[in-house]
N, C-alpha and C. Protein backbone atom coordinates (compact mmCIF):
# COMPACT_ATOMS: atom_id res chain seq x y z
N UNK A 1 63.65 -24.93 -119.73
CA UNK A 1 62.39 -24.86 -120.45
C UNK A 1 61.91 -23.42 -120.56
N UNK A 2 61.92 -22.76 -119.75
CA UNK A 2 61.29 -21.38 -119.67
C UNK A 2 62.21 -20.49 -120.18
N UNK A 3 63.72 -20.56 -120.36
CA UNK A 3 64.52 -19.74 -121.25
C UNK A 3 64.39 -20.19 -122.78
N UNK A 4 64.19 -21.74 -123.05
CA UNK A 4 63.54 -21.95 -124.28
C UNK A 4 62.31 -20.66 -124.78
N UNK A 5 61.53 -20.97 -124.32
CA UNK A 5 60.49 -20.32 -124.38
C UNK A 5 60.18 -18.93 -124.57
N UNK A 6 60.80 -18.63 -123.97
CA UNK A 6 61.43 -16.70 -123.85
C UNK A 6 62.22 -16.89 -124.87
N UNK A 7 63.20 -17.41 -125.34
CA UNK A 7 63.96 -17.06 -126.85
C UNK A 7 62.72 -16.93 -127.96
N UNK A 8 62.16 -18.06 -127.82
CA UNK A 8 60.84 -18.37 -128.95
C UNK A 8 60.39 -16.98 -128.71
N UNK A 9 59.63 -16.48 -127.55
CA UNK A 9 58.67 -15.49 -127.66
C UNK A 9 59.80 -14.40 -128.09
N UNK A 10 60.83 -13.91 -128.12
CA UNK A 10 61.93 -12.84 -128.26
C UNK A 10 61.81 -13.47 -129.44
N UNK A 11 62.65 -14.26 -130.42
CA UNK A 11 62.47 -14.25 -132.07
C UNK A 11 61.10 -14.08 -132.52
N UNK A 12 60.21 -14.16 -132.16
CA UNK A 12 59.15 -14.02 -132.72
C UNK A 12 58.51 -12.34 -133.12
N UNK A 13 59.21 -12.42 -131.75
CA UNK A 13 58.65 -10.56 -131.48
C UNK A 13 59.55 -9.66 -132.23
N UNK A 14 61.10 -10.04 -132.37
CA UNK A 14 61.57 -9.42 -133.38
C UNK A 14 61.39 -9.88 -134.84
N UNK A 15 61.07 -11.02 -135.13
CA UNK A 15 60.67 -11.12 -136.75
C UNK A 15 59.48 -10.47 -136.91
N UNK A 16 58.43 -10.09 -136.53
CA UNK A 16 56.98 -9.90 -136.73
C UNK A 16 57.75 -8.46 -137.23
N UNK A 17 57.85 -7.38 -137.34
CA UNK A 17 57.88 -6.42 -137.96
C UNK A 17 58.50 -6.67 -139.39
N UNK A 18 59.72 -8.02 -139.14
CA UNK A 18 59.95 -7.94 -140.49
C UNK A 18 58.82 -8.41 -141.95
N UNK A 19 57.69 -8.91 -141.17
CA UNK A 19 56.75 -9.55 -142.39
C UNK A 19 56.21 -8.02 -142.31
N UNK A 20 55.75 -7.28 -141.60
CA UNK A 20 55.29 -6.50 -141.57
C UNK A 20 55.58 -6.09 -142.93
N UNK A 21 57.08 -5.34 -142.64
CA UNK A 21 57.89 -4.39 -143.62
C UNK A 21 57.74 -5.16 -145.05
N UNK A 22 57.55 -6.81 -145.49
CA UNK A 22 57.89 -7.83 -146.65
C UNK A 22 56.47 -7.06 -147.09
N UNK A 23 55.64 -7.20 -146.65
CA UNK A 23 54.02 -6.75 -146.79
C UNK A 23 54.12 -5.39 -147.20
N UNK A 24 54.83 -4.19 -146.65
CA UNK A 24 54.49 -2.80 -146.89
C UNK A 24 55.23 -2.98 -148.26
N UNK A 25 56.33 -3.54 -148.21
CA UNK A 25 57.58 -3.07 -149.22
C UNK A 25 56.37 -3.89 -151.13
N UNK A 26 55.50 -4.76 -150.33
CA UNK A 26 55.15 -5.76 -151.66
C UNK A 26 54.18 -4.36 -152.29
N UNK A 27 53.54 -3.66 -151.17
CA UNK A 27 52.79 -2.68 -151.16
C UNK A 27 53.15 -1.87 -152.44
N UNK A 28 53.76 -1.05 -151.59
CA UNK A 28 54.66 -0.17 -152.08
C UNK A 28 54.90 -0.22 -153.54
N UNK A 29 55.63 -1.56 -153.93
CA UNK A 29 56.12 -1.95 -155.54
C UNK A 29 54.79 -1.88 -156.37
N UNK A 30 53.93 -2.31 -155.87
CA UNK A 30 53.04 -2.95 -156.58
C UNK A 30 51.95 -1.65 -156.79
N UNK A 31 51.72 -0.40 -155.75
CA UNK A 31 51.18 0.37 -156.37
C UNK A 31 51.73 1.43 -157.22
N UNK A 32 53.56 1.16 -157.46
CA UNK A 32 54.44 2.29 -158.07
C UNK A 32 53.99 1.21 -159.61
N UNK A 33 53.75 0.14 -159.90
CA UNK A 33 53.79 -0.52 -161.27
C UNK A 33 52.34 0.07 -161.78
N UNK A 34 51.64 -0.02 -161.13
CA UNK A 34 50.14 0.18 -161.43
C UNK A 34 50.03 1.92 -161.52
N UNK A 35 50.71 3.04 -161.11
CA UNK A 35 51.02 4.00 -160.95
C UNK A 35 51.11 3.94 -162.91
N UNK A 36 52.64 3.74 -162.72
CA UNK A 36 53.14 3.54 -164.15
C UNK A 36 52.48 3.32 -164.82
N UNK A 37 51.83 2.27 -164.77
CA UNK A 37 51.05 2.17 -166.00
C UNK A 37 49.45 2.45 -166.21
N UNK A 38 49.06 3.19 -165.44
CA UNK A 38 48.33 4.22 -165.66
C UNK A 38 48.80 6.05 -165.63
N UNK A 39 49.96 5.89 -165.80
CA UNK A 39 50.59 6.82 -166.81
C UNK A 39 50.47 8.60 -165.77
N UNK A 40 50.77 7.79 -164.37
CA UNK A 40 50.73 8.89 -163.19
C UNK A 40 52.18 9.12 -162.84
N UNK A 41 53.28 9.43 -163.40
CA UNK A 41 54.40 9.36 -163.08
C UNK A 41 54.84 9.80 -161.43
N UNK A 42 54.04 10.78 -161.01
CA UNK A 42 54.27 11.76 -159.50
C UNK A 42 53.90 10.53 -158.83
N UNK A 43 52.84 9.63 -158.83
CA UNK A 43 52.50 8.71 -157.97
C UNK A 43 53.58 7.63 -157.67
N UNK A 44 53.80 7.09 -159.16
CA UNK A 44 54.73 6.12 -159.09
C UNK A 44 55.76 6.95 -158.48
N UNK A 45 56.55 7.45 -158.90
CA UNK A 45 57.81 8.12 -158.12
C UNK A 45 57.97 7.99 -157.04
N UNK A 46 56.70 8.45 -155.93
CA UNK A 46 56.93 8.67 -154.88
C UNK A 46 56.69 7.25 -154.13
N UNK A 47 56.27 5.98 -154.72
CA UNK A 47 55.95 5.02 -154.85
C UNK A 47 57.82 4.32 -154.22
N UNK A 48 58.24 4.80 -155.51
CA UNK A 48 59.31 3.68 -155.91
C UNK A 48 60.74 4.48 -154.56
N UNK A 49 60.36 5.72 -155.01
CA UNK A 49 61.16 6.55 -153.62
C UNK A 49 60.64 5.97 -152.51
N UNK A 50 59.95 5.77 -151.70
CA UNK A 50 59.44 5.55 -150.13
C UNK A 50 60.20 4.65 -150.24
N UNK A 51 60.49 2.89 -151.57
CA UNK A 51 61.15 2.19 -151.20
C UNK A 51 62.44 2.31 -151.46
N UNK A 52 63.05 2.95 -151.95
CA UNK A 52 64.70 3.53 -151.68
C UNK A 52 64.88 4.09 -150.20
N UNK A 53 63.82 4.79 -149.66
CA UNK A 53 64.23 5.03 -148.46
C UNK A 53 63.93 3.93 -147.27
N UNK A 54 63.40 3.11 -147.63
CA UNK A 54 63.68 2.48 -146.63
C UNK A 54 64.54 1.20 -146.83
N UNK A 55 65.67 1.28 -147.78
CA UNK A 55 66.23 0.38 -147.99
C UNK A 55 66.62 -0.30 -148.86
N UNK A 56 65.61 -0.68 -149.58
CA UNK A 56 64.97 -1.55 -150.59
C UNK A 56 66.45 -1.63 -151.56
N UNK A 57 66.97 -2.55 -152.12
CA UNK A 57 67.83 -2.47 -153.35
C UNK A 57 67.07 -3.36 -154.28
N UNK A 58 67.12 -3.16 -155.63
CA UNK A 58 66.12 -3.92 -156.28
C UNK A 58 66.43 -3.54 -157.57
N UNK A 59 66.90 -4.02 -158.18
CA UNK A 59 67.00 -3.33 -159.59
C UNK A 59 65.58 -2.97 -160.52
N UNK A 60 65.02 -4.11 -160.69
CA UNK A 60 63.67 -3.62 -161.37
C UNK A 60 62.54 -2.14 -160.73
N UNK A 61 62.61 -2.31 -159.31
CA UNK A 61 62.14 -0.50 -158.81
C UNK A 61 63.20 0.28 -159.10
N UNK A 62 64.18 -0.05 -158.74
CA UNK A 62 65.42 1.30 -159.59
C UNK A 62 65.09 1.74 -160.87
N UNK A 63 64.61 0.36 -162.11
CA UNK A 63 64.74 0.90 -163.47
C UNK A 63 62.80 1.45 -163.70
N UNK A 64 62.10 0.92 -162.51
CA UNK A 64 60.93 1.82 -162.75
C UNK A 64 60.38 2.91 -162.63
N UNK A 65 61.84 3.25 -161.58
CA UNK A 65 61.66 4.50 -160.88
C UNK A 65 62.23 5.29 -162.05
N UNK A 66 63.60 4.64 -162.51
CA UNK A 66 63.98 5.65 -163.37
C UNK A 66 62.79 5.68 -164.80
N UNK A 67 62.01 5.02 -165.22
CA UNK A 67 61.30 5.15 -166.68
C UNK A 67 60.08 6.30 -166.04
N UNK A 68 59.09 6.08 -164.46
CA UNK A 68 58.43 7.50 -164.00
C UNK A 68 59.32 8.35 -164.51
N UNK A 69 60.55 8.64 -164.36
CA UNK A 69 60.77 10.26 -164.40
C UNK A 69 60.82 10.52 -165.62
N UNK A 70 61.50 9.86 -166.54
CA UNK A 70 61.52 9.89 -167.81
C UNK A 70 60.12 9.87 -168.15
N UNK A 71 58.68 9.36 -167.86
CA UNK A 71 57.28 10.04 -168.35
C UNK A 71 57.09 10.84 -167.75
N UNK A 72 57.66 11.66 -166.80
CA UNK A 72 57.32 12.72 -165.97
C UNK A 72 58.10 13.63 -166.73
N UNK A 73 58.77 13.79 -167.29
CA UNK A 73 59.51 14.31 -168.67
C UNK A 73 58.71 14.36 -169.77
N UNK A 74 58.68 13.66 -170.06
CA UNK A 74 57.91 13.41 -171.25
C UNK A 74 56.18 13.97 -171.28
N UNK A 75 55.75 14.08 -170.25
CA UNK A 75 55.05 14.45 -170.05
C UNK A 75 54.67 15.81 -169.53
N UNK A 76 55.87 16.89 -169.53
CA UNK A 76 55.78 17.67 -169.28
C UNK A 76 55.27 18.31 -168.02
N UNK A 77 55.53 17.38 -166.87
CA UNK A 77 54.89 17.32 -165.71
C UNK A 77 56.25 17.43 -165.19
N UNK A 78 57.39 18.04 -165.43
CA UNK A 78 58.20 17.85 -164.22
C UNK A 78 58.43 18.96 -162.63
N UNK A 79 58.91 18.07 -161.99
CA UNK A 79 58.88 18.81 -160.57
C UNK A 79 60.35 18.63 -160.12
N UNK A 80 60.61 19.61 -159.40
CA UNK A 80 62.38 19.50 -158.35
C UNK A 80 62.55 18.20 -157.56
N UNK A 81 63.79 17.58 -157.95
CA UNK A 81 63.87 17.17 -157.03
C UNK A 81 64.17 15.34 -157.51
């Protein structure tokens, strides 16, 4: 019973960061779209980058990340990098 119990409290304690991260990562997307389309390309970018670095594979942030740079182009706002 009590090694039951201790597994429970051990999965628990290691999943809890992962909602954490489901939560930052929803974050994350959702202020790189709103970025975009208020036409802040540096924001979004760095938006859609934080989630490449931590992982993230996703095609739709890949192709949003890539349309920021392309208005960060277009906009004559570009930076290194």
């Amino acid at each position: 019973m009590r090694r039951t119990a201790l597994f429970a409290l051990a999965a628990f304690v290691v999943a809890l960061p992962a909602f954490a991260d489901e939560a930052e990562t929803k974050t994350l997307f959702d202020d790189g779209v709103h970025a975009l389309q208020q036409e802040r390309p540096n924001e979004a970018i760095a938006s859609f980058e934080a989630l490449a670095d931590r992982g993230v594979v996703d095609a739709t942030a890949s192709y949003d990340r890539g349309l920021a740079y392309a208005l960060r182009v277009h906009m004559s706002a570009e930076q290194p990098g």
